[in-house]
N, C-alpha and C. Protein backbone atom coordinates (compact mmCIF):
# COMPACT_ATOMS: atom_id res chain seq x y z
N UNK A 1 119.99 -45.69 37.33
CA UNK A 1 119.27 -44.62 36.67
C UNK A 1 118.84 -44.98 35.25
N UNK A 2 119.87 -45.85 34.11
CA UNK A 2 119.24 -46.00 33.50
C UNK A 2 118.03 -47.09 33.20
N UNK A 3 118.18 -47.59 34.06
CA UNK A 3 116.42 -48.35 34.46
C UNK A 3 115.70 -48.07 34.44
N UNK A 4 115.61 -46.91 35.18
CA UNK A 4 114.39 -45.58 35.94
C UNK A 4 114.35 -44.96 34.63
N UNK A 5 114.99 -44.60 33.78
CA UNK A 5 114.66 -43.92 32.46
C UNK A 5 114.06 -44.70 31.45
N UNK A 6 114.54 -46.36 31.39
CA UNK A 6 113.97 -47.02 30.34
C UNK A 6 112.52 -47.35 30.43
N UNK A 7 112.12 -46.83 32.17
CA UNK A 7 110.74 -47.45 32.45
C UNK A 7 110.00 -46.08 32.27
N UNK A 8 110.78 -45.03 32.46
CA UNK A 8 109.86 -43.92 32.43
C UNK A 8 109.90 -43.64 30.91
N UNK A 9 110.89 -44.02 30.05
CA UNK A 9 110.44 -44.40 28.50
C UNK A 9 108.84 -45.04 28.10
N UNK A 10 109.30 -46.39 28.76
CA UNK A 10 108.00 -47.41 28.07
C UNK A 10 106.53 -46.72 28.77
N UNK A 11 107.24 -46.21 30.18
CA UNK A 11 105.51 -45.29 30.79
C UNK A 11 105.08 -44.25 29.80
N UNK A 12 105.86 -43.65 28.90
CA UNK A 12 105.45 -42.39 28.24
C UNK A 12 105.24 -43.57 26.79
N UNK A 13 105.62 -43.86 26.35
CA UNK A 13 105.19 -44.72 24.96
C UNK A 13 103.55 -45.93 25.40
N UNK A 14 103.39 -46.29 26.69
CA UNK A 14 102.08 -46.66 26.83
C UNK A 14 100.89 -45.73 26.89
N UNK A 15 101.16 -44.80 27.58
CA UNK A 15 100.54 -43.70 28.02
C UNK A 15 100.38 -42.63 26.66
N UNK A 16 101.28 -42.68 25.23
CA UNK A 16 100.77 -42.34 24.12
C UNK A 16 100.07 -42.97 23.49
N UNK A 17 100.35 -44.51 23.27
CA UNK A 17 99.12 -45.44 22.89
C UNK A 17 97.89 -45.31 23.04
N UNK A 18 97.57 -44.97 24.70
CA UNK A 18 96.13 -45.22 25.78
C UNK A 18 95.59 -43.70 24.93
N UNK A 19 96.37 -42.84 24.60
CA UNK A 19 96.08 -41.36 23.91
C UNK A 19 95.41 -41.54 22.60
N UNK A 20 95.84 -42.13 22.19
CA UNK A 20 95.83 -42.51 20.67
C UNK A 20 94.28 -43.30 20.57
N UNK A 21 94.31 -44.15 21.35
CA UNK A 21 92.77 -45.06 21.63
C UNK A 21 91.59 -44.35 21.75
N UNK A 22 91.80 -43.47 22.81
CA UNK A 22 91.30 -42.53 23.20
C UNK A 22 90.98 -41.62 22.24
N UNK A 23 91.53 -40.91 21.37
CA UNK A 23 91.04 -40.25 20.42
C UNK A 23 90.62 -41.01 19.36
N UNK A 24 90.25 -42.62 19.29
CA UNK A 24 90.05 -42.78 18.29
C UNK A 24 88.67 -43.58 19.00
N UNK A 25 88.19 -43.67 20.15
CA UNK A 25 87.26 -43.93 20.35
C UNK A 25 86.14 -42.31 20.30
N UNK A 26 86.96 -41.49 20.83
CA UNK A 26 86.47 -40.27 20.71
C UNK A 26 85.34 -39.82 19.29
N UNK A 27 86.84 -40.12 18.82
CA UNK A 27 85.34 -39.83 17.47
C UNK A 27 84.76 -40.97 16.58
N UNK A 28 84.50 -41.92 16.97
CA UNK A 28 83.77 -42.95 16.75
C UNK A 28 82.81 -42.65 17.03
N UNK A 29 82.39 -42.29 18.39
CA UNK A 29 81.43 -41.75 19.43
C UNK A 29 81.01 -40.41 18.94
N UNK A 30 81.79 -39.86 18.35
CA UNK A 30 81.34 -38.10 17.47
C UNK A 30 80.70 -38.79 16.33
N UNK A 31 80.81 -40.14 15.71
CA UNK A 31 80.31 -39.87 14.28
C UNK A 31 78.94 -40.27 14.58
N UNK A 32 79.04 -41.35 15.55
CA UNK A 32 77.50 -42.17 15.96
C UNK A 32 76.36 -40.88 16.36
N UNK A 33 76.90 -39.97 17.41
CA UNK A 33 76.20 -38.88 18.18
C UNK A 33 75.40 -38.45 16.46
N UNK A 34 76.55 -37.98 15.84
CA UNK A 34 75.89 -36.94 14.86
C UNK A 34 75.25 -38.50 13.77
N UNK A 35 75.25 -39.57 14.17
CA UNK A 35 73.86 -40.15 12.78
C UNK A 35 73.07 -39.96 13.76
N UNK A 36 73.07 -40.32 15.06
CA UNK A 36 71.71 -40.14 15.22
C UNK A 36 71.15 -39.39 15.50
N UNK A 37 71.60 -37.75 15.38
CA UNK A 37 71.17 -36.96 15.22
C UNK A 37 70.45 -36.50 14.16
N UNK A 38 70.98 -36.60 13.05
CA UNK A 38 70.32 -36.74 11.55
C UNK A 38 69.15 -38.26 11.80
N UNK A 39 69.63 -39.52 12.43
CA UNK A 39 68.20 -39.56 12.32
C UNK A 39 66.99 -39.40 12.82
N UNK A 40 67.32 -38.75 14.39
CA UNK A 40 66.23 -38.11 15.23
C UNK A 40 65.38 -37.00 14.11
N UNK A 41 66.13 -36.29 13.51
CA UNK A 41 65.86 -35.27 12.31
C UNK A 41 64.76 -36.01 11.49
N UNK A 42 65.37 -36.85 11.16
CA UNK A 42 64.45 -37.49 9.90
C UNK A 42 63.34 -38.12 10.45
N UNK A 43 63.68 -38.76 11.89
CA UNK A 43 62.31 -39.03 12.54
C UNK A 43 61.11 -38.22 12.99
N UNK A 44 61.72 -37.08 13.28
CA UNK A 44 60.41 -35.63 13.84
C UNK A 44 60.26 -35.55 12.26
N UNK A 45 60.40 -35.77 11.34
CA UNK A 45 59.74 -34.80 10.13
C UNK A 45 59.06 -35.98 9.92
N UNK A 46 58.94 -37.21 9.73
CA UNK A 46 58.14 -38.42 9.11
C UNK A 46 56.83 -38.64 10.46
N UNK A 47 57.02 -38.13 11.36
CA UNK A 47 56.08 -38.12 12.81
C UNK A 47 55.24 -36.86 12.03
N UNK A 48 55.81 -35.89 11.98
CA UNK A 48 54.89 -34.48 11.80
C UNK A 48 54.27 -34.52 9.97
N UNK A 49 55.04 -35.29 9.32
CA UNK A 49 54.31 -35.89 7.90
C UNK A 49 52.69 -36.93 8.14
N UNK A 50 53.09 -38.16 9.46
CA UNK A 50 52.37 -39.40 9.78
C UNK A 50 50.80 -38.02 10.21
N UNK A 51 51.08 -36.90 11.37
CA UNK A 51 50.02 -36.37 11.73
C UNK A 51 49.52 -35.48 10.93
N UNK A 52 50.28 -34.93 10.14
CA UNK A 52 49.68 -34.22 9.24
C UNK A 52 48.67 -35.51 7.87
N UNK A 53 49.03 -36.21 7.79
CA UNK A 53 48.15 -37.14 6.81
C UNK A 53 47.00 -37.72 7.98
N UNK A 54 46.71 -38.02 8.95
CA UNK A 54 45.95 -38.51 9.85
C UNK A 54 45.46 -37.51 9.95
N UNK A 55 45.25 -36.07 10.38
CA UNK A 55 44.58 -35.25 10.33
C UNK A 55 43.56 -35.10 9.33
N UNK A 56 44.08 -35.59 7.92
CA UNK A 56 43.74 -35.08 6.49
C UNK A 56 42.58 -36.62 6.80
N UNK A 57 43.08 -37.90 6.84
CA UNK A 57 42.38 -38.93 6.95
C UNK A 57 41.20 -38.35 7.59
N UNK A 58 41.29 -38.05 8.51
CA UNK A 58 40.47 -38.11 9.84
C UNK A 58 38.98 -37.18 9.17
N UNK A 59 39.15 -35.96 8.09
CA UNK A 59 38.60 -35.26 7.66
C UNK A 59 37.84 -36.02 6.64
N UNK A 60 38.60 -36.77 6.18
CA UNK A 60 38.04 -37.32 4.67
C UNK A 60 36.72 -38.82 5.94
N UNK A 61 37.49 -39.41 6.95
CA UNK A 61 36.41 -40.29 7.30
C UNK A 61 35.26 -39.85 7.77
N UNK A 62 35.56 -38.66 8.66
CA UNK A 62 34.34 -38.29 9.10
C UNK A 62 33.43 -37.80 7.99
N UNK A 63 32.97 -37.90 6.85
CA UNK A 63 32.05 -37.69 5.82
C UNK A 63 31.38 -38.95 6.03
N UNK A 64 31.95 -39.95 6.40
CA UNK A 64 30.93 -41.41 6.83
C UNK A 64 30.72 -41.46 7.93
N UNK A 65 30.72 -40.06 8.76
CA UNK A 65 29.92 -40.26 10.35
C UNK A 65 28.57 -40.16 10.19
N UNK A 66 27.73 -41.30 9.97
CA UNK A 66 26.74 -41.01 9.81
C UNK A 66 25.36 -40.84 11.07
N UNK A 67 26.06 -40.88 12.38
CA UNK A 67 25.47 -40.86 13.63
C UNK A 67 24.52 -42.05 13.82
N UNK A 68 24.10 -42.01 15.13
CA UNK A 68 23.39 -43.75 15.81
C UNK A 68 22.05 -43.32 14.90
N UNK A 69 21.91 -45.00 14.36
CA UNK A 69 20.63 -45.03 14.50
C UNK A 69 19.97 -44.95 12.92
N UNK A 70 21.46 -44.44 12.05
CA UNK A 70 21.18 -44.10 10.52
C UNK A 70 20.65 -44.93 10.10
N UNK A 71 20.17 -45.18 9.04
CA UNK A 71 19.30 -46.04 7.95
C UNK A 71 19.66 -46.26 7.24
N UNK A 72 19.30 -46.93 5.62
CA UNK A 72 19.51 -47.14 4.43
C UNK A 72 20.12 -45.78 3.77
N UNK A 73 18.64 -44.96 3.99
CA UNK A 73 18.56 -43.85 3.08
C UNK A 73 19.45 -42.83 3.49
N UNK A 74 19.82 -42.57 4.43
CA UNK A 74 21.01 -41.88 4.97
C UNK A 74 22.42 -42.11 4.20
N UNK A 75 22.85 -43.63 4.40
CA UNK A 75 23.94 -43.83 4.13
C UNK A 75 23.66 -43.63 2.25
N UNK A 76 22.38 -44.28 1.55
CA UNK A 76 22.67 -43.84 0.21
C UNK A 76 23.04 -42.00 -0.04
N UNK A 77 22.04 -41.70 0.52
CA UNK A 77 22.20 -40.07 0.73
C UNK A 77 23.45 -39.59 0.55
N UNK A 78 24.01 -40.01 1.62
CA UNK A 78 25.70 -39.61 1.93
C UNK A 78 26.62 -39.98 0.96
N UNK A 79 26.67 -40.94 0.56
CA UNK A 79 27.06 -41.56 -0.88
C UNK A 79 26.62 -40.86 -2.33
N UNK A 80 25.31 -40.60 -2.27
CA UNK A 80 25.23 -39.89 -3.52
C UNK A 80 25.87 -38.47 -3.29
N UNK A 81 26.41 -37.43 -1.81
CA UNK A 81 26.26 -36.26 -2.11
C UNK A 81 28.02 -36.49 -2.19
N UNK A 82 28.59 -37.78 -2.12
CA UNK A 82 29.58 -37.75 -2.22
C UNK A 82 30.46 -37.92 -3.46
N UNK A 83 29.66 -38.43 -4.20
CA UNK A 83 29.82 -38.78 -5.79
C UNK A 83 29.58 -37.30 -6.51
N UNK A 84 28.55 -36.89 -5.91
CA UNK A 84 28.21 -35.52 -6.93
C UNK A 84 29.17 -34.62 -7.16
C-alpha cells in the first residue's frame, strides 16, 4: 500500500505541474489574442484613414480629367482656372 500511495503521490504532483503549464500557456495565448486585437483595431482605422485620403485624392485628380481628344488650350485652360 505504501507504493500505491507513493505513486498516487507523484500522479497528483505531475498532474499539478501539467496544471501549472497549462495555465501558463493559457494566458500567453490571452495576451497574444488581445495584441492582436488592438492591432486588428489599429488596422481598420489606418484602412478607413488610407480610403478616406483616396477619396479626397481621387477629387483633387479628377480636376485633370480633361476627356479624349483635349488640346493644348484645354489643358492651359484647366491650369489657369486652377491657379486662380
Amino acid at each position: 500500500t505504501s507504493v500505491l500511495v507513493g505513486e498516487i503521490s507523484a500522479a497528483s504532483r505531475e498532474q499539478e505541474v501539467g496544471t501549472g503549464q497549462i495555465e501558463v500557456a493559457l494566458a500567453q495565448l490571452n495576451e497574444t489574442i488581445q495584441k492582436n486585437a488592438a492591432a486588428s483595431e489599429e488596422l481598420a482605422a489606418s484602412a478607413e484613414s488610407l480610403a478616406g485620403a483616396s477619396t479626397s485624392m481621387d477629387r483633387e485628380v479628377a480636376a485633370f480629367n480633361l476627356g479624349e481628344g483635349a488640346g493644348k488650350e484645354t489643358t492651359s485652360l484647366a491650369l489657369t482656372e486652377m491657379t486662380d
